[in-house]
Protein backbone atom coordinates (compact mmCIF):
# COMPACT_ATOMS: atom_id res chain seq x y z
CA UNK A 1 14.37 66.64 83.91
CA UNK A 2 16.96 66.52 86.56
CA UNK A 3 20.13 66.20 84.83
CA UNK A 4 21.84 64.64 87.89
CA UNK A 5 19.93 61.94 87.97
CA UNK A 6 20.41 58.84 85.81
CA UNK A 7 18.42 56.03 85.35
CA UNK A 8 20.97 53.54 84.53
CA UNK A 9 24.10 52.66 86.01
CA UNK A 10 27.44 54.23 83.71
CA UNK A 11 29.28 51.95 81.95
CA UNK A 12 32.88 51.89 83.22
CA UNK A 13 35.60 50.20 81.62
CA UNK A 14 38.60 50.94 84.21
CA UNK A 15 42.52 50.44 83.66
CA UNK A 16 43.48 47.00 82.15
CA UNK A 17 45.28 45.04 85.06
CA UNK A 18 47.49 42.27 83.81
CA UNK A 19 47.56 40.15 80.76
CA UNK A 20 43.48 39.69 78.63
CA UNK A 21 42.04 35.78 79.25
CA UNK A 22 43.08 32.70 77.31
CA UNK A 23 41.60 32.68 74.18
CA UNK A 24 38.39 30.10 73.94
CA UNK A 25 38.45 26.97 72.31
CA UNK A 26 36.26 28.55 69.22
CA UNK A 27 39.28 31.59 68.87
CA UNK A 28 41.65 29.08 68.42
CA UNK A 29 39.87 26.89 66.41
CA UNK A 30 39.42 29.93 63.76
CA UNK A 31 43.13 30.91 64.26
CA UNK A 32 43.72 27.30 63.24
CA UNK A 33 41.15 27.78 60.04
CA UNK A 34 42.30 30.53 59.05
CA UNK A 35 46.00 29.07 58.78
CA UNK A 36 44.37 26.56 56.99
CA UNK A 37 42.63 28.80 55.07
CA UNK A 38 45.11 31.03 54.56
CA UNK A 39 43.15 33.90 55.23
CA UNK A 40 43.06 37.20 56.05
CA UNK A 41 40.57 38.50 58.74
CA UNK A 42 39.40 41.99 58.72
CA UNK A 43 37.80 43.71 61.76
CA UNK A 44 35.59 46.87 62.23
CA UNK A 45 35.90 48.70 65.50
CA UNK A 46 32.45 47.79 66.44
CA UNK A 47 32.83 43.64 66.30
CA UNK A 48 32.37 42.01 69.43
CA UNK A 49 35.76 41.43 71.46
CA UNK A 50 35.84 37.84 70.51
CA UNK A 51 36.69 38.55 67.13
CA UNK A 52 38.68 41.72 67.32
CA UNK A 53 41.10 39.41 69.24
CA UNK A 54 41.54 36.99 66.32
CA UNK A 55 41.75 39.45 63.46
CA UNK A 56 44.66 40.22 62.01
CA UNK A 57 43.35 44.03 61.56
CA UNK A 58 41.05 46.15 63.76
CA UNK A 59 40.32 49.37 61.97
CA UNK A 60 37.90 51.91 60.79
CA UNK A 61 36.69 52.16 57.22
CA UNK A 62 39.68 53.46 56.06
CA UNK A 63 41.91 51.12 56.92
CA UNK A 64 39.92 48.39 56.41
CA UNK A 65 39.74 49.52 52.64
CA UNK A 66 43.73 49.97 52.80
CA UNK A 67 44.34 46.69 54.31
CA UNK A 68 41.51 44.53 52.33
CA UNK A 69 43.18 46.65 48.85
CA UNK A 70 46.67 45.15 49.93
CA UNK A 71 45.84 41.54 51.22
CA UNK A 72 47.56 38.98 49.73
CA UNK A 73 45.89 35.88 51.39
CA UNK A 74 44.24 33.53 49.50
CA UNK A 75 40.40 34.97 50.84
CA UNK A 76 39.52 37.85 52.93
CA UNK A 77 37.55 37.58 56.10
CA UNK A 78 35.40 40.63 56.70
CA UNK A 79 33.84 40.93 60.16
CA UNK A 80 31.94 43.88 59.86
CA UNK A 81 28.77 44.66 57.62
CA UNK A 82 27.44 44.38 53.84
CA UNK A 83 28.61 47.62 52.45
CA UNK A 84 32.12 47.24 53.72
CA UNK A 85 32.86 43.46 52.76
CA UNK A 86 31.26 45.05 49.31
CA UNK A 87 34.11 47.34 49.23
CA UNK A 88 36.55 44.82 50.36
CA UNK A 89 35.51 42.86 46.77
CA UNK A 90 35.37 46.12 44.90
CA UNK A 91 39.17 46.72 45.77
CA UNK A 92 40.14 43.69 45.70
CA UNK A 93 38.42 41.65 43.00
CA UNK A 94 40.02 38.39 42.56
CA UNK A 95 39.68 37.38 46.45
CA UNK A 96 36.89 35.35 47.95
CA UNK A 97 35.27 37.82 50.32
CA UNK A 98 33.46 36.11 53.00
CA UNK A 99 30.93 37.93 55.76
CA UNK A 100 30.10 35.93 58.76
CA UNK A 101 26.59 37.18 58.59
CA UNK A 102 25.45 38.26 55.42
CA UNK A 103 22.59 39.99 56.47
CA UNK A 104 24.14 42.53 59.07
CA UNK A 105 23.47 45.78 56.70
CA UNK A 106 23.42 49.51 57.87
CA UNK A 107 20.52 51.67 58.26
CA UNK A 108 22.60 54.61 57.11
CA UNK A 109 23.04 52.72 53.80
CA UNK A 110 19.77 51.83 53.37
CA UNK A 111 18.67 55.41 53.66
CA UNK A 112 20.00 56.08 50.34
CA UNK A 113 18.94 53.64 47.07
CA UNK A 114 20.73 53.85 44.53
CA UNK A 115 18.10 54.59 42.17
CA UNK A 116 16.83 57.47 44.05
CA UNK A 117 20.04 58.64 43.87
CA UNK A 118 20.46 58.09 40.28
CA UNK A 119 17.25 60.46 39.77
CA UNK A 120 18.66 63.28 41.72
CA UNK A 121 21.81 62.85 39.44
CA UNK A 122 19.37 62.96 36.47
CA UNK A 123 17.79 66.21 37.80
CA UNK A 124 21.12 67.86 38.93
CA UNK A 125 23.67 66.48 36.88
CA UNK A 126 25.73 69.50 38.02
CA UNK A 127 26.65 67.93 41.10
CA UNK A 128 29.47 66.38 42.90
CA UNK A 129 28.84 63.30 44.66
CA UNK A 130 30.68 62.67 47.92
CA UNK A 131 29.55 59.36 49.17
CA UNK A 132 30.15 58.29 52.48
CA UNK A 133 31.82 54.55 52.23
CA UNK A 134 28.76 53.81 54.71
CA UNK A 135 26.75 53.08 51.29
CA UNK A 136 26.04 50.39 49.00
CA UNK A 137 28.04 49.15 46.02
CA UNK A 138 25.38 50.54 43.63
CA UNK A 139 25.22 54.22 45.13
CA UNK A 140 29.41 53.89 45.21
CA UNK A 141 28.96 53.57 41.50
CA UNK A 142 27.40 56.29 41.09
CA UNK A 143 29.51 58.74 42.97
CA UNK A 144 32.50 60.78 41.96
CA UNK A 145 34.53 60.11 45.02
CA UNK A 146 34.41 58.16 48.12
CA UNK A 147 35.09 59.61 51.50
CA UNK A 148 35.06 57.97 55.22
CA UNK A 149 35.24 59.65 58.69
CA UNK A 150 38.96 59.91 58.92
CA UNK A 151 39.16 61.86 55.62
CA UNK A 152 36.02 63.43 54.63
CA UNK A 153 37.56 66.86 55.52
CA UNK A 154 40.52 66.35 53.12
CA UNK A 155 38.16 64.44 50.46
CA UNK A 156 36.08 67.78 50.64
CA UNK A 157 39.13 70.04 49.96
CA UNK A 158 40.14 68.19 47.13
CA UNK A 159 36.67 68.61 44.66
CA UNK A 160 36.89 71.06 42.07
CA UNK A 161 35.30 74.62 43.03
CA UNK A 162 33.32 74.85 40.75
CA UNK A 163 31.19 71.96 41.43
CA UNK A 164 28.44 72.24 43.91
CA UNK A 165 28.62 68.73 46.56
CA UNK A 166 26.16 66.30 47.28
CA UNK A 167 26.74 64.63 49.95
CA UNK A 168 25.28 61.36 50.45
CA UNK A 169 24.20 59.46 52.89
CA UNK A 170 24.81 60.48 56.33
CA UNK A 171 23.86 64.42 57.22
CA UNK A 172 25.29 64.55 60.11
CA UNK A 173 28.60 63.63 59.27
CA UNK A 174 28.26 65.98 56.41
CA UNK A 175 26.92 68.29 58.04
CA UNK A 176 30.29 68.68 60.00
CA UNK A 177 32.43 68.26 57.48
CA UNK A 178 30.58 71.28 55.64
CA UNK A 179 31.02 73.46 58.85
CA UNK A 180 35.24 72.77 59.21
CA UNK A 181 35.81 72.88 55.69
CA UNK A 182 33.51 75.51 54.94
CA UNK A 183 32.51 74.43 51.80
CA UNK A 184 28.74 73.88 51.32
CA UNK A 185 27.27 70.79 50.83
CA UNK A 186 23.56 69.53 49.63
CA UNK A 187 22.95 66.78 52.49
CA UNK A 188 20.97 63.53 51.68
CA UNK A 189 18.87 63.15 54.46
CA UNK A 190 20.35 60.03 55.93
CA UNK A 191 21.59 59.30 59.25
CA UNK A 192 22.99 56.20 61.35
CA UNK A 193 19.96 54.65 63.56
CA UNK A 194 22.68 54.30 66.75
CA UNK A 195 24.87 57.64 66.21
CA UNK A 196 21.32 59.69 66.26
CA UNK A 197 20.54 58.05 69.98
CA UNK A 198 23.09 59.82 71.42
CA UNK A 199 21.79 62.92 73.06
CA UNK A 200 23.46 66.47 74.38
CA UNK A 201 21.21 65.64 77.74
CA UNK A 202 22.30 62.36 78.75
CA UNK A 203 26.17 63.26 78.20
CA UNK A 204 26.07 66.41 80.47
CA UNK A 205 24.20 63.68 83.20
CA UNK A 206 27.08 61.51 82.78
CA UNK A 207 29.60 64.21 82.76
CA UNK A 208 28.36 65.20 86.18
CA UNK A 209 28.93 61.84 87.34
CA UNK A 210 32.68 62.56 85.29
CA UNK A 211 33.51 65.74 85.33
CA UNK A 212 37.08 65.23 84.74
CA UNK A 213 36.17 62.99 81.68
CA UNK A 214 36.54 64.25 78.19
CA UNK A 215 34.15 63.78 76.12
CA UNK A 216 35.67 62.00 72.17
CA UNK A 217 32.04 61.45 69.91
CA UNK A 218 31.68 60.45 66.56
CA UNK A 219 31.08 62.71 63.73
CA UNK A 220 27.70 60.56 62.83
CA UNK A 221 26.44 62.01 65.91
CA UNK A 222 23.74 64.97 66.15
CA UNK A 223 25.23 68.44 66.14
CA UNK A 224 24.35 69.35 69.86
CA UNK A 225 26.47 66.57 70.83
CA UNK A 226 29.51 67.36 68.66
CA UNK A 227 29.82 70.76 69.35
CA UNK A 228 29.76 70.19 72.96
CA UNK A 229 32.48 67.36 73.01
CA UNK A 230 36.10 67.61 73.52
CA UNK A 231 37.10 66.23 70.47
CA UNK A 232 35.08 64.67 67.34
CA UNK A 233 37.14 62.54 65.03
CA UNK A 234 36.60 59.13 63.39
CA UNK A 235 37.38 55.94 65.39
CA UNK A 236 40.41 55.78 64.12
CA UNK A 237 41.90 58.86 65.34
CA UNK A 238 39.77 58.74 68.99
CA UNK A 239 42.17 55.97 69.83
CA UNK A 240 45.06 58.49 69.22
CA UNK A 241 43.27 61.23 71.36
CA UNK A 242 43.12 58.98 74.25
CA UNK A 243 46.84 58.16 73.91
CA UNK A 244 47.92 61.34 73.54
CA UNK A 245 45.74 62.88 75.92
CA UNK A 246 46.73 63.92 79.76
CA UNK A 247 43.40 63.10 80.62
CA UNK A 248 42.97 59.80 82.42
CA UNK A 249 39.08 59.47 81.71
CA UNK A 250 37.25 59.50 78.47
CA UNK A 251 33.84 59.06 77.89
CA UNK A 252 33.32 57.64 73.95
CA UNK A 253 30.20 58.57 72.13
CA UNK A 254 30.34 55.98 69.27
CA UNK A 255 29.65 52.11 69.03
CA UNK A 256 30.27 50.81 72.38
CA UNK A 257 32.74 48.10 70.70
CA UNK A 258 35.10 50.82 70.06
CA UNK A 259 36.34 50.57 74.09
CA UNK A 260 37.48 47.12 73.48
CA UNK A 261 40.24 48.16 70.95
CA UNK A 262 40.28 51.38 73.21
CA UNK A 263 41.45 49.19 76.57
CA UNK A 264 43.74 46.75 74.19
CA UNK A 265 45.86 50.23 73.23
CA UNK A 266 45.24 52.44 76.04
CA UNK A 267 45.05 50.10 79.23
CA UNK A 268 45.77 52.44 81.92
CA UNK A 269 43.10 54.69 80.89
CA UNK A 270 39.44 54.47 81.87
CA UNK A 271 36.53 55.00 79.05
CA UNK A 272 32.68 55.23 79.92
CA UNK A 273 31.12 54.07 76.96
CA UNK A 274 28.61 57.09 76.06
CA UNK A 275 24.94 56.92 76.69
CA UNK A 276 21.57 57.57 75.57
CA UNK A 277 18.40 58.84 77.43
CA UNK A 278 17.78 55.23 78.55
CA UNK A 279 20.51 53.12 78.15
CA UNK A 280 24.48 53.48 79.67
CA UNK A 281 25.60 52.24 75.89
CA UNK A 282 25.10 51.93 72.41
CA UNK A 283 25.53 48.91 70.25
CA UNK A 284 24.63 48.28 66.50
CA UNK A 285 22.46 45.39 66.07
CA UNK A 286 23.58 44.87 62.74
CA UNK A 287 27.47 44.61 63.91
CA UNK A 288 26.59 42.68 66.59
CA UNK A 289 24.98 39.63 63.81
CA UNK A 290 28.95 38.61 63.67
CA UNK A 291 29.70 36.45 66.32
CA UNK A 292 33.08 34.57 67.19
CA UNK A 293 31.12 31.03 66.03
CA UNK A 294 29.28 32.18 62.86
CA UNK A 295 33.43 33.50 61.52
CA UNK A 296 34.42 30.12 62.77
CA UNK A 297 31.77 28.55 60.35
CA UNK A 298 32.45 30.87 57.58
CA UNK A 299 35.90 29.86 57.36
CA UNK A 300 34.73 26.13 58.15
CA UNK A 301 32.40 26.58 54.78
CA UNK A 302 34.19 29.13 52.61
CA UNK A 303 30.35 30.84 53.13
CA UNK A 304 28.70 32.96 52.61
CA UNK A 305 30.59 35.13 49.62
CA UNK A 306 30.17 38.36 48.68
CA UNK A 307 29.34 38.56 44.56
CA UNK A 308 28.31 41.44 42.29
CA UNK A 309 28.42 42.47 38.74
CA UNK A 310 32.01 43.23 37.51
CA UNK A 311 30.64 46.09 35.48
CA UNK A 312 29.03 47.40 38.85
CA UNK A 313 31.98 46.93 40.46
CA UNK A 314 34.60 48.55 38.11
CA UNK A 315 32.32 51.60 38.34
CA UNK A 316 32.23 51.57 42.36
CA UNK A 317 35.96 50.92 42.07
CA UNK A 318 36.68 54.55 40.63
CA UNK A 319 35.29 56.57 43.22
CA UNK A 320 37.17 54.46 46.14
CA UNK A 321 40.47 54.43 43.96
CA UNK A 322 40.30 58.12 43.86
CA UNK A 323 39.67 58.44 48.05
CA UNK A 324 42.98 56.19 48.92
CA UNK A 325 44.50 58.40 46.47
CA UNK A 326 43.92 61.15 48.19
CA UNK A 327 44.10 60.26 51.26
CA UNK A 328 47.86 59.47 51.06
């Protein structure tokens, strides 16, 4: 293949000039909702730009579960998907949790059932569970201690010695965090459906194109990809990279939403949103079920909630307890 050819044309999102557009009839009419409301609305990196300009948080996983832990509205608005307007509930019990769509789920948290995992436990009850917060409510109850991207490393650190690790779901990310800790892991063989599209090959295309462009990826991606990137962090942190960074181009191998928030924080930088073989971007379909009218009609409707068990959730609510402990 001739690596300086690309079928597609880059996705370039240059320096920010002046002030972002009026906000639509539909924003305002959930900013006026959620006043009514009195709600809180809670926003995942990878939302569509429409919402991530009416939240009143944009965060990873991390500080989602900070912020959702610590609301003090009267419900919680969580625009992102199942498992983390789960946790949002788990933390924070006595809210209504409400998720625009409530059937934008995660392949990466499918790829691990709780009851599969409950027979490996049975089998190995030596083990350690690390669970990726990329998992269900179920398979966070089963787990010793919760970890995301922006932590896993120090999560890792913390577990007793003695104690081999599971690591559940996502093998890539633990995978990584097994290498810089150096601590090994068992690794459920799980991995996220748009982190795994992202190929070594199409980056070094794109960095010809760039080649004064770092290159920030995701720890969910494949290993030839994160050992040949600049820097691999969670989403969190990339938007501190770019900051901090002399470089004035960055290409971003994660969620394509992710340059939105990038351009609101870092507008006189330029980000190419990474590719794969056949496509300039990457987008989850599953984030991308939110849209700016469905939150307005959740709000409208107090609809659709999230419920569980409260036994299931007082035993997912240890492991995540214990990971913003930590964390601090």
């Amino acid at each position: 293949m001739d690596t300086a050819t690309l079928n597609y044309e880059p996705m370039v999102f240059n320096p920010r000039q002046g002030d972002e557009a009026p906000l639509t009839a539909i924003q305002q009419e959930v900013l006026e909702l959620k006043q009514s409301r009195n709600a809180i609305i809670l926003a995942h990196n990878y939302q569509v730009d429409a919402i991530q300009r009416v939240a009143d948080y944009v965060g990873d996983s991390l500080g989602l579960a900070y912020r959702a832990e610590e609301a003090q509205a009267d419900c919680i608005v969580f625009c992102g998907v199942h498992f983390m307007a789960e946790t949002a509930k788990i933390v924070n019990p006595d809210k209504p949790v409400l998720l625009p769509d409530m059937d934008a789920g995660c392949s990466l948290s499918d790829s691990c059932p709780a009851e599969k995992l409950a027979a490996y436990k049975e089998a190995n009850p030596e083990v350690y569970v690390v669970a990726y917060i990329n998992c269900s409510a179920g398979v966070k109850a089963l787990s010793d201690v919760i970890c995301t991207s922006g932590n896993a490393m120090k999560i890792v650190e913390r577990v007793p010695e003695d104690r081999p690790i599971l690591f559940v779901p996502d093998q890539n990310l633990g995978q990584w965090v097994s290498k810089q800790t150096g601590r090994p892991m068992r690794l459920w063989p799980g991995s996220c459906y748009a982190h795994v599209l992202f190929t070594q090959q199409s980056i070094e295309r794109l960095k010809l194109k760039f080649p004064e462009a770092l290159v920030v990826a995701h720890p969910e991606c494949v290993e030839t990809v994160r050992d040949n990137a600049d820097e691999v962090c969670s989403t969190e942190k990339m938007v501190g990279f770019c900051r901090e960074s002399t470089a004035q181009q960055f290409i971003v191998v994660t969620e394509t939403g992710m340059i939105h928030r990038l351009q609101r924080e870092v507008p006189e930088k330029t980000f190419i949103a990474g590719p794969t073989d056949t496509c300039a971007c990457n987008e989850c379909r599953f984030m991308k079920m939110n849209t700016i009218e469905k939150l307005r009609d959740c709000l409208k409707d107090m609809t659709p909630q999230i419920e569980m068990p409260e036994e299931l959730r007082r035993k997912a609510y240890l492991p995540i307890k214990r990971m913003l402990e930590w964390s601090k």
